[in-house]
PDB file of N, CA and C in Angstrom:
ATOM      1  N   UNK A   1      93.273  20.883 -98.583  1.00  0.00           N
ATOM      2  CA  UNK A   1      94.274  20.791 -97.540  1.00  0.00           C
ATOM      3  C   UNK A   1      93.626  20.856 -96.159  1.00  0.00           C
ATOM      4  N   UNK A   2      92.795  21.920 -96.342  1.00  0.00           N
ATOM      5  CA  UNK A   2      92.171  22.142 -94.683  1.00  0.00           C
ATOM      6  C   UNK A   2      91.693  20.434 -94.277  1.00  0.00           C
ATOM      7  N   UNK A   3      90.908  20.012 -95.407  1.00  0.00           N
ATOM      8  CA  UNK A   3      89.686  18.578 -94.918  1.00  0.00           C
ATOM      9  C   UNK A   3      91.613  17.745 -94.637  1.00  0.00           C
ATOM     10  N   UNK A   4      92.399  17.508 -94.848  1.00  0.00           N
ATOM     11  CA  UNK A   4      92.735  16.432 -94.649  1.00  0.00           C
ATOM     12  C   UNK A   4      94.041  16.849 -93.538  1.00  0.00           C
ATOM     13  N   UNK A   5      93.960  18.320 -92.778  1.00  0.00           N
ATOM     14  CA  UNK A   5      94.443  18.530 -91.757  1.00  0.00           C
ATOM     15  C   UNK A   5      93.079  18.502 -90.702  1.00  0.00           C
ATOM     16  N   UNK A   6      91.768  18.284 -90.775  1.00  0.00           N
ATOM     17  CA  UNK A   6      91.208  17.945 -90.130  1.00  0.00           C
ATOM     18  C   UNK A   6      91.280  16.296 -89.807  1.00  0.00           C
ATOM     19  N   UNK A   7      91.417  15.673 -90.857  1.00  0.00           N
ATOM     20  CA  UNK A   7      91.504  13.829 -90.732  1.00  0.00           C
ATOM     21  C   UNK A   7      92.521  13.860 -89.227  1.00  0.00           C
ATOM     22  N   UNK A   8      93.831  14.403 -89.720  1.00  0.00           N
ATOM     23  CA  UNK A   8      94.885  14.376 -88.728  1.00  0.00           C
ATOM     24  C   UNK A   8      94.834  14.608 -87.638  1.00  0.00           C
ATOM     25  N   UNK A   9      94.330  16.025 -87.256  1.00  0.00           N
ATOM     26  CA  UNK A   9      93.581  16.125 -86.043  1.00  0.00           C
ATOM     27  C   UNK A   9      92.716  14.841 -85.585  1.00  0.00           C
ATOM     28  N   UNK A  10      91.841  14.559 -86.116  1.00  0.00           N
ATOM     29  CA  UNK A  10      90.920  13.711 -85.709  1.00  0.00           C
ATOM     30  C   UNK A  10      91.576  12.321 -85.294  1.00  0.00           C
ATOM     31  N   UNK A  11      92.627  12.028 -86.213  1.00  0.00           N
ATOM     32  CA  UNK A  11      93.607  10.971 -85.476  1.00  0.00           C
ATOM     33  C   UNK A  11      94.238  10.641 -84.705  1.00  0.00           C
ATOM     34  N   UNK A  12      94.752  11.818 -84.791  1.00  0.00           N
ATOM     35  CA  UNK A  12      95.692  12.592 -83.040  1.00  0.00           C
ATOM     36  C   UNK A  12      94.752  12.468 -81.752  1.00  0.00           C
ATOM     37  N   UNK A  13      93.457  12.509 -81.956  1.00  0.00           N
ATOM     38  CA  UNK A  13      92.134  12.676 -80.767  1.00  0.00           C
ATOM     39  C   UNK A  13      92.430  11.464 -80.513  1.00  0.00           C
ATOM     40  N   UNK A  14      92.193  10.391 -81.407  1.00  0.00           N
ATOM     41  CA  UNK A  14      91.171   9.447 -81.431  1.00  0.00           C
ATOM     42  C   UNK A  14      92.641   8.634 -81.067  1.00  0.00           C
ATOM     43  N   UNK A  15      93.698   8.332 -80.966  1.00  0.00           N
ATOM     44  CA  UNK A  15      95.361   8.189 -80.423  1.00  0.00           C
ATOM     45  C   UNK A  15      94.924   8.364 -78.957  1.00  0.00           C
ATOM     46  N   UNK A  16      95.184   9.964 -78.407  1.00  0.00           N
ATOM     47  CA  UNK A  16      95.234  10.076 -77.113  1.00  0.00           C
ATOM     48  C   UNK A  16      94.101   9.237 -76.202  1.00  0.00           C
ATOM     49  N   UNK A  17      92.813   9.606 -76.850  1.00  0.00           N
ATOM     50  CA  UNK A  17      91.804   9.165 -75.906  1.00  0.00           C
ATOM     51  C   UNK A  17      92.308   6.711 -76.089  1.00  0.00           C
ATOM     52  N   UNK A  18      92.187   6.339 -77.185  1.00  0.00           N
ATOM     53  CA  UNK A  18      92.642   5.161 -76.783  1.00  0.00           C
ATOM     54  C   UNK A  18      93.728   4.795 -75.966  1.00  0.00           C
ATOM     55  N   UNK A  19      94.962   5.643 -75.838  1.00  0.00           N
ATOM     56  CA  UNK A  19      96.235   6.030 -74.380  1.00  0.00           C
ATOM     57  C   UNK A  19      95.623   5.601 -72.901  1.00  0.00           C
ATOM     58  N   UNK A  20      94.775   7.304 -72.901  1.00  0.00           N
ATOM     59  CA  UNK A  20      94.073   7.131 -71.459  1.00  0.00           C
ATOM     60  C   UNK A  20      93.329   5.996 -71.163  1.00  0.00           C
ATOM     61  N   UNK A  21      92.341   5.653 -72.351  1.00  0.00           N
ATOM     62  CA  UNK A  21      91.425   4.551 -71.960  1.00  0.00           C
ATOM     63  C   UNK A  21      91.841   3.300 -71.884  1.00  0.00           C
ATOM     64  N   UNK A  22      93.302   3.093 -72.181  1.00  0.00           N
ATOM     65  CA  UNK A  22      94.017   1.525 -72.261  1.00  0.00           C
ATOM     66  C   UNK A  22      94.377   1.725 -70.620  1.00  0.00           C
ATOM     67  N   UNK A  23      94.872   2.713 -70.182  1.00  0.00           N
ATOM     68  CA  UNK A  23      95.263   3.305 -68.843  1.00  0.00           C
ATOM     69  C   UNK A  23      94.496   3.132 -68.001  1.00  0.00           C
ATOM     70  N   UNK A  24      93.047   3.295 -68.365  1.00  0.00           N
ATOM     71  CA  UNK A  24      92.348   3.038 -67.338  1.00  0.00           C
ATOM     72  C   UNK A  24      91.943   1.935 -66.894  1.00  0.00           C
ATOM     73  N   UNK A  25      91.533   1.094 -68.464  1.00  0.00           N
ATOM     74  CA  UNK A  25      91.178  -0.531 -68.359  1.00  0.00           C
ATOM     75  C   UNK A  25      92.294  -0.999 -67.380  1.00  0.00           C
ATOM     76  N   UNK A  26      93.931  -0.460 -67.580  1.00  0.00           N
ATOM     77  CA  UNK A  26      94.812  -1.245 -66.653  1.00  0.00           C
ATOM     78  C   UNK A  26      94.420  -1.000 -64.853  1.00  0.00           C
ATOM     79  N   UNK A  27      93.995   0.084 -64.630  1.00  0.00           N
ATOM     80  CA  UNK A  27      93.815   0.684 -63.339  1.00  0.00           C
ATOM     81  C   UNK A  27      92.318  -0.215 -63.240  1.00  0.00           C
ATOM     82  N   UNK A  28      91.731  -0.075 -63.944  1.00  0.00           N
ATOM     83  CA  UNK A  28      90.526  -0.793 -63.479  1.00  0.00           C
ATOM     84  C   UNK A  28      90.197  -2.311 -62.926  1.00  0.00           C
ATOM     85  N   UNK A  29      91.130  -3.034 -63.433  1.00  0.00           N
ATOM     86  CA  UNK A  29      91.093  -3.790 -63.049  1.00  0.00           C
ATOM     87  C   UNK A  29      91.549  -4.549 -61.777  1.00  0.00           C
ATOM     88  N   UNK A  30      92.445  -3.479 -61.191  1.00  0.00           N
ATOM     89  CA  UNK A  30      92.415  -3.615 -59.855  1.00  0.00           C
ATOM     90  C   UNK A  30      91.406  -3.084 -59.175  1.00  0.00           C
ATOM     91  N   UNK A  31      90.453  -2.079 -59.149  1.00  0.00           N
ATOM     92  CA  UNK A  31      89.579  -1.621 -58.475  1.00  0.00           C
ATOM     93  C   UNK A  31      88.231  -2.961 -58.649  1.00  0.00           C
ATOM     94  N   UNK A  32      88.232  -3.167 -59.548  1.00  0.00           N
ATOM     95  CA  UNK A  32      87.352  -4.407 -60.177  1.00  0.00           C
ATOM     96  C   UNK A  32      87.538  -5.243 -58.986  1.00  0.00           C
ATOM     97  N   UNK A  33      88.466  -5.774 -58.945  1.00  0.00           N
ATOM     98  CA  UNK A  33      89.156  -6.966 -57.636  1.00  0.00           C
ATOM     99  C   UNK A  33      88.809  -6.214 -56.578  1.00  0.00           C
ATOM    100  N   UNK A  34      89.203  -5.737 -56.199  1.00  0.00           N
ATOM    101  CA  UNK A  34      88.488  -5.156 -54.639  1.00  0.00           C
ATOM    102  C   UNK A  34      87.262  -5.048 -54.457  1.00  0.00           C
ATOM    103  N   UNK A  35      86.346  -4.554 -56.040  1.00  0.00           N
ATOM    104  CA  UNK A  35      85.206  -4.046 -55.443  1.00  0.00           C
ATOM    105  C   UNK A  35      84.395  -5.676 -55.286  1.00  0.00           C
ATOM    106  N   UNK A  36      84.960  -6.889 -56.067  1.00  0.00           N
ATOM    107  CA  UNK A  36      84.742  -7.945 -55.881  1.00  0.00           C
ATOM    108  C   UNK A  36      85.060  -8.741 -54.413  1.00  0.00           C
ATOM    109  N   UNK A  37      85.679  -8.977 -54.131  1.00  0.00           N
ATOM    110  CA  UNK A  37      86.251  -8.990 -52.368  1.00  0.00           C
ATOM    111  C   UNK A  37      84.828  -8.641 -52.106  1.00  0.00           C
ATOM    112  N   UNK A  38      84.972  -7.089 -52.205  1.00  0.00           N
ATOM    113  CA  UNK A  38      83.707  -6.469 -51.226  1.00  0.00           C
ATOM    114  C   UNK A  38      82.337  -6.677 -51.197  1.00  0.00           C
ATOM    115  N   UNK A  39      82.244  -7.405 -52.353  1.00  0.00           N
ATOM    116  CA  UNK A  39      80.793  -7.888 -52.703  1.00  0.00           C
ATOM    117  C   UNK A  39      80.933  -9.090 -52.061  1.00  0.00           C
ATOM    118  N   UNK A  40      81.734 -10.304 -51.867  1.00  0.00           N
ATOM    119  CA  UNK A  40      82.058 -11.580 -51.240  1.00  0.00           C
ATOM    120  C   UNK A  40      82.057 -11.802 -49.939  1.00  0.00           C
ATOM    121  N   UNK A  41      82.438 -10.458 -49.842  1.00  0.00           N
ATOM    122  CA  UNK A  41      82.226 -10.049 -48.308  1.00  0.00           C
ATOM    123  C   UNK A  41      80.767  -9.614 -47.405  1.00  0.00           C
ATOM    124  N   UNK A  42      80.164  -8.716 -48.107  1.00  0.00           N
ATOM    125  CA  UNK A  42      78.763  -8.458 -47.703  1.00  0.00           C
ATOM    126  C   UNK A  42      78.074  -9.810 -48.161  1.00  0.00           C
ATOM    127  N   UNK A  43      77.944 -10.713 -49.034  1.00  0.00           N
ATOM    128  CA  UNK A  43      77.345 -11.853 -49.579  1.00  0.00           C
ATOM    129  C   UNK A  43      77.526 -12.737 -48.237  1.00  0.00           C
ATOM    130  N   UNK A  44      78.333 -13.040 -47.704  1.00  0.00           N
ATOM    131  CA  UNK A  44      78.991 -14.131 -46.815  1.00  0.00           C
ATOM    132  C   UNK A  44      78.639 -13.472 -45.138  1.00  0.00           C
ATOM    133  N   UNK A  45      78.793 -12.038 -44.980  1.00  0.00           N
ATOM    134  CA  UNK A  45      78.184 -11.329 -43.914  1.00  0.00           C
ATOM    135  C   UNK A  45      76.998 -11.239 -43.577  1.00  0.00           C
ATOM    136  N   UNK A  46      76.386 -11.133 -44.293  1.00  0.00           N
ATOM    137  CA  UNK A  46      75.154 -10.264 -44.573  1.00  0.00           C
ATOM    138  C   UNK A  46      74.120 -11.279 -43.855  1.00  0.00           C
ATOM    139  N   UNK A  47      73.776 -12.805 -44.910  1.00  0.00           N
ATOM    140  CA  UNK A  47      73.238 -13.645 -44.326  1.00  0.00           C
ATOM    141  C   UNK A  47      73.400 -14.178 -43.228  1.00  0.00           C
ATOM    142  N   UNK A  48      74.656 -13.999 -42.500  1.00  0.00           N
ATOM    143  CA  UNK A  48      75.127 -14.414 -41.535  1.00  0.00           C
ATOM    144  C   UNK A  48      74.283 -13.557 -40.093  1.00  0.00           C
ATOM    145  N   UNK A  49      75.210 -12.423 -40.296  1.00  0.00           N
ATOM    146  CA  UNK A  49      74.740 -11.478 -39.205  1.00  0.00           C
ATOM    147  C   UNK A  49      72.687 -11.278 -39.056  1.00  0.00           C
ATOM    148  N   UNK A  50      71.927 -11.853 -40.456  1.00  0.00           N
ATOM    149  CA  UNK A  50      71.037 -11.707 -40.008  1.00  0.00           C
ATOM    150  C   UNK A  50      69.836 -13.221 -39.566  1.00  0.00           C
ATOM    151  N   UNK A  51      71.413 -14.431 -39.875  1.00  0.00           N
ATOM    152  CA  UNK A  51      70.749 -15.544 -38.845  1.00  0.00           C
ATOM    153  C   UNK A  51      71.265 -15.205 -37.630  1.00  0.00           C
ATOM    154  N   UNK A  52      71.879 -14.490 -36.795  1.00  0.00           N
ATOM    155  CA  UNK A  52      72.491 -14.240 -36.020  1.00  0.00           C
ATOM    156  C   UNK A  52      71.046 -13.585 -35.207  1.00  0.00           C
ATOM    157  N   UNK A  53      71.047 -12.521 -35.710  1.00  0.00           N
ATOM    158  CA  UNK A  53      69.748 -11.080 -34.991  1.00  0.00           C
ATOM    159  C   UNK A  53      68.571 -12.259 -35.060  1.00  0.00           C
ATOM    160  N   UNK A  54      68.065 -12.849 -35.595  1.00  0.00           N
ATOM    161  CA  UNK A  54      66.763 -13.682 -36.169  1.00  0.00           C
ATOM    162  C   UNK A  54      67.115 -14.980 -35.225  1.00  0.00           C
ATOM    163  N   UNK A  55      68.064 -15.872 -34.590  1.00  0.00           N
ATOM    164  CA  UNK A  55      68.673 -16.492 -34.033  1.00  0.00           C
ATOM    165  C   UNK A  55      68.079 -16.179 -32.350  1.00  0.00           C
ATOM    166  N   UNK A  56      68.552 -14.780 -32.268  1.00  0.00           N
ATOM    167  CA  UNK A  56      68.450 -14.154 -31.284  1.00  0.00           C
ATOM    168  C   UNK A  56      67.109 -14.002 -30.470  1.00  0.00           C
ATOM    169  N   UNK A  57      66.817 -13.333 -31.336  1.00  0.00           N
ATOM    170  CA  UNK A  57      65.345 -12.869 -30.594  1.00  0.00           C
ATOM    171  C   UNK A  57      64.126 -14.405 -30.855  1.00  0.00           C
ATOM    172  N   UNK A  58      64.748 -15.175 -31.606  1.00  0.00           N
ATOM    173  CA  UNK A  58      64.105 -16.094 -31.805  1.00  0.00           C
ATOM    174  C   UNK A  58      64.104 -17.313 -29.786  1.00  0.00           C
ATOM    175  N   UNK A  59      65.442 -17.105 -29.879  1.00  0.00           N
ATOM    176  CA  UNK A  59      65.809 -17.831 -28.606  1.00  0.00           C
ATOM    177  C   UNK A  59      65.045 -16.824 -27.274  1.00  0.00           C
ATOM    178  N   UNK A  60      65.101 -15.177 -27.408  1.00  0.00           N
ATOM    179  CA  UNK A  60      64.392 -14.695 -26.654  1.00  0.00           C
ATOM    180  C   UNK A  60      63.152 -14.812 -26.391  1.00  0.00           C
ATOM    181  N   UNK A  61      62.547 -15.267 -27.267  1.00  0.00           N
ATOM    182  CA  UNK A  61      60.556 -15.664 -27.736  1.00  0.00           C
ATOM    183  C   UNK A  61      60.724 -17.135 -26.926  1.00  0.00           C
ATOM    184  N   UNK A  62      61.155 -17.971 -27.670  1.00  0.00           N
ATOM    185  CA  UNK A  62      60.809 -19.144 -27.377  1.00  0.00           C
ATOM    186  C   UNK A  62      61.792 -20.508 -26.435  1.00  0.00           C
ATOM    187  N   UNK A  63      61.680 -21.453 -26.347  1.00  0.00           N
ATOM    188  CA  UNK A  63      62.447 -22.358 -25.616  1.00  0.00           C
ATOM    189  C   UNK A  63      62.615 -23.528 -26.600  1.00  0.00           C
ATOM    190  N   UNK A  64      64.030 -23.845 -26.974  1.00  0.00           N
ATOM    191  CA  UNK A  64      63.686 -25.062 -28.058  1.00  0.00           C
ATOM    192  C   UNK A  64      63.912 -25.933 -27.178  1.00  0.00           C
ATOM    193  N   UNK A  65      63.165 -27.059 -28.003  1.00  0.00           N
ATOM    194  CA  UNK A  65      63.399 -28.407 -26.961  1.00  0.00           C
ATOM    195  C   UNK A  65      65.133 -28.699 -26.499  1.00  0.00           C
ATOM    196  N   UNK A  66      64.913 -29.152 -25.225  1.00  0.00           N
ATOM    197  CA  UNK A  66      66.390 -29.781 -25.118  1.00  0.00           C
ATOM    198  C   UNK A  66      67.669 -28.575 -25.258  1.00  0.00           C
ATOM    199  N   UNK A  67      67.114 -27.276 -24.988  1.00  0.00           N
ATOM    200  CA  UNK A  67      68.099 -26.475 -24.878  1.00  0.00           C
ATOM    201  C   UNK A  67      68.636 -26.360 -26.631  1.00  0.00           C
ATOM    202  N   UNK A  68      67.588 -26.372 -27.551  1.00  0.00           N
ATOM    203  CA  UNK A  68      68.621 -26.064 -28.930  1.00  0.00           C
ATOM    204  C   UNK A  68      68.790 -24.781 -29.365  1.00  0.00           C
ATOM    205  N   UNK A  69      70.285 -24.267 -29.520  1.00  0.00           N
ATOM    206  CA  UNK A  69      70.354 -22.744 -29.503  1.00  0.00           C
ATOM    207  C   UNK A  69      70.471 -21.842 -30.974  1.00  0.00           C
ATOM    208  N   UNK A  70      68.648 -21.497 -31.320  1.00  0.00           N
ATOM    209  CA  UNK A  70      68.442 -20.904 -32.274  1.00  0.00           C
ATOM    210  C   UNK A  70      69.397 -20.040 -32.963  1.00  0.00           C
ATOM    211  N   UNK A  71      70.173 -19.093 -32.221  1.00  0.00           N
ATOM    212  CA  UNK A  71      71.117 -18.189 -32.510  1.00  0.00           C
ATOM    213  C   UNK A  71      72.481 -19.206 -33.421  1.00  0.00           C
ATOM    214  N   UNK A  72      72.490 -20.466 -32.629  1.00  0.00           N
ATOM    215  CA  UNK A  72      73.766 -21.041 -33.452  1.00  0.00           C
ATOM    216  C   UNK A  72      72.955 -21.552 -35.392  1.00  0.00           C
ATOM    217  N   UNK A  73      71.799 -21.782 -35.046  1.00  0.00           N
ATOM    218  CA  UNK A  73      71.594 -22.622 -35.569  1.00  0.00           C
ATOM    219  C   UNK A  73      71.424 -21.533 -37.017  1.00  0.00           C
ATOM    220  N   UNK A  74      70.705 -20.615 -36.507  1.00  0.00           N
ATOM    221  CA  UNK A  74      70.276 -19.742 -37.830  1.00  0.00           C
ATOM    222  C   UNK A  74      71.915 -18.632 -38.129  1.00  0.00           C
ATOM    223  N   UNK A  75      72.652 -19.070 -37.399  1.00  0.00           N
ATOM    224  CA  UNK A  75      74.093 -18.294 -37.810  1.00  0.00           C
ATOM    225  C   UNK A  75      75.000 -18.908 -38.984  1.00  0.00           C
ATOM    226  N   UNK A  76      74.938 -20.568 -38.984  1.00  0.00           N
ATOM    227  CA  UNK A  76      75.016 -21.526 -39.687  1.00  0.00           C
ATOM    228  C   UNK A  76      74.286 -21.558 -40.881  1.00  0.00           C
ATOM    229  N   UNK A  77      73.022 -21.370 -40.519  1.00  0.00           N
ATOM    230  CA  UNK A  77      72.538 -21.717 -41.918  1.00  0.00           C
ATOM    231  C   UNK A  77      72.497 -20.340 -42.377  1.00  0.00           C
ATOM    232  N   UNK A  78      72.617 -18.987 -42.546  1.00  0.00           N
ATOM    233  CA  UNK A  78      73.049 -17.878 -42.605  1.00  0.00           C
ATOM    234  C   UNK A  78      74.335 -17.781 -43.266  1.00  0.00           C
ATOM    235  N   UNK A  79      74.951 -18.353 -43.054  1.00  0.00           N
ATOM    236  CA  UNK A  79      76.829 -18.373 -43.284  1.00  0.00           C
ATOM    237  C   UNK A  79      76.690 -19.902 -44.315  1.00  0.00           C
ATOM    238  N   UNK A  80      75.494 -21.147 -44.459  1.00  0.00           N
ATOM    239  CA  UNK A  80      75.150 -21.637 -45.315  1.00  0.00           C
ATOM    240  C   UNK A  80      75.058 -21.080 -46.716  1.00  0.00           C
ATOM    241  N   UNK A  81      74.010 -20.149 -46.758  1.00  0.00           N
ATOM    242  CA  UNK A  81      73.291 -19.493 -47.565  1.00  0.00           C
ATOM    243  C   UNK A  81      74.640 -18.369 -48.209  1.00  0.00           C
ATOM    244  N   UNK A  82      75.044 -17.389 -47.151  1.00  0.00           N
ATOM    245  CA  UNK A  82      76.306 -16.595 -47.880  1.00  0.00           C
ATOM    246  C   UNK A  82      76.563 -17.594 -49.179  1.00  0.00           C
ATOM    247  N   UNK A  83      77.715 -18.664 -48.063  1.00  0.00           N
ATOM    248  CA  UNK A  83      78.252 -19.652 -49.239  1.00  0.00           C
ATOM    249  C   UNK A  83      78.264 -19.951 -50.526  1.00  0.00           C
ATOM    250  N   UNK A  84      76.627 -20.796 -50.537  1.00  0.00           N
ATOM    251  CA  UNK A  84      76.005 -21.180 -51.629  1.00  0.00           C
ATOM    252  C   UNK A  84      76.013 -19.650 -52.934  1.00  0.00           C
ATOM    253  N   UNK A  85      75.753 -18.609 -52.304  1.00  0.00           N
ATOM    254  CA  UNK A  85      75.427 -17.418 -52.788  1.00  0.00           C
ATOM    255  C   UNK A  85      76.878 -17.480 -53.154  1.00  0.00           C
ATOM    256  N   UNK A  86      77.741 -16.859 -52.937  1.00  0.00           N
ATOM    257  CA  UNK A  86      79.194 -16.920 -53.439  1.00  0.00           C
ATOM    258  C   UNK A  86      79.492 -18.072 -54.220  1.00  0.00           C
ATOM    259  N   UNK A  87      79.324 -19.025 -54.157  1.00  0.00           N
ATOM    260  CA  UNK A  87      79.148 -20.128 -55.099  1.00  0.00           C
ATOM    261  C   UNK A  87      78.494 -19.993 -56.285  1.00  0.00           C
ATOM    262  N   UNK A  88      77.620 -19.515 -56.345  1.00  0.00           N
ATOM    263  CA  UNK A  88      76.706 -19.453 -57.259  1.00  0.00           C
ATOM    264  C   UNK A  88      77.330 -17.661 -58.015  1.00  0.00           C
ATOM    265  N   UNK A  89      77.476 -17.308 -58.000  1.00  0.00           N
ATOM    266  CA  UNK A  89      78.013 -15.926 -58.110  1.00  0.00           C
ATOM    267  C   UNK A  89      79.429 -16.648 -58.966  1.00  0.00           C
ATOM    268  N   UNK A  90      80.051 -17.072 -58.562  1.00  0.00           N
ATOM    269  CA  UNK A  90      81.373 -17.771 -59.491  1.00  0.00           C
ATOM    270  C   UNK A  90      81.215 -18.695 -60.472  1.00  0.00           C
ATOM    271  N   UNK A  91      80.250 -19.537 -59.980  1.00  0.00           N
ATOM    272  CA  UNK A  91      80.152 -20.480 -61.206  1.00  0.00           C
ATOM    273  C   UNK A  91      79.034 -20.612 -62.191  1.00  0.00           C
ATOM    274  N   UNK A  92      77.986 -20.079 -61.866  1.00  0.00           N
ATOM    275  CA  UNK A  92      76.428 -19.793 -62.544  1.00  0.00           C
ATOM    276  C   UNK A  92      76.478 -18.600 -63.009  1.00  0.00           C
ATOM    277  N   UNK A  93      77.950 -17.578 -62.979  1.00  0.00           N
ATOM    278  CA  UNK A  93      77.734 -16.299 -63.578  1.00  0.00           C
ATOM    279  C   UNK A  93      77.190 -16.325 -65.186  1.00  0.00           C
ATOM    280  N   UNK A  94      77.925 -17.156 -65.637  1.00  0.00           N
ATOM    281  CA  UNK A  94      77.206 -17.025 -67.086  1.00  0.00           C
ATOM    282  C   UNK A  94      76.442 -17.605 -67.660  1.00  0.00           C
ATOM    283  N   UNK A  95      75.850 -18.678 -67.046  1.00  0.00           N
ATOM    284  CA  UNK A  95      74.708 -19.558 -67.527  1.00  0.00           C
ATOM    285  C   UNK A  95      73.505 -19.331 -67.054  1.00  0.00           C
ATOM    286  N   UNK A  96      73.670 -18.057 -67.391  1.00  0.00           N
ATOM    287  CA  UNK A  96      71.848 -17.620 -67.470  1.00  0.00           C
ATOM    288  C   UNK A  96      71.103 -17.151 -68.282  1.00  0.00           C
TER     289      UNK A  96
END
């Protein structure tokens, strides 16, 4: 009797904890989405702001011909690169 009021117990555990953990998968998956955003976000920033600084001091060093303004140029290809990176992040996720 005892071994098969232990089974029961053990069923009753093994019940609650799949409850919470279905609970959480549901909660998680909104945090999932945000923390995604937030990665899309630094991906797309990140390169940006540092053709921006690199842009900068680049135009402070030097003179491009014809007035060409390093800062635009490496902000672009910066905010290029994000892109591609977010691109690649969505569609190359699993073919690797």
């Amino acid at each position: 009797m005892d071994k098969k009021r232990q089974e029961e117990e053990f069923v009753e555990k093994i019940k609650k904890h799949s409850t919470v953990l279905s609970r959480f998968r549901r909660k998680g998956m909104l945090w999932h989405s945000i923390a995604t955003f937030g990665v899309i976000g630094w991906m797309i920033a990140l390169p940006t702001v540092m053709g921006a600084y690199l842009g900068k001091y680049l135009d402070a060093k030097t003179v491009g011909p014809e007035g060409i303004s390093w800062t635009i140029t490496f902000i672009l290809l910066g905010l290029g690169i994000g892109l591609y990176t977010v691109w690649r992040f969505f569609f190359y996720r699993g073919h690797r």
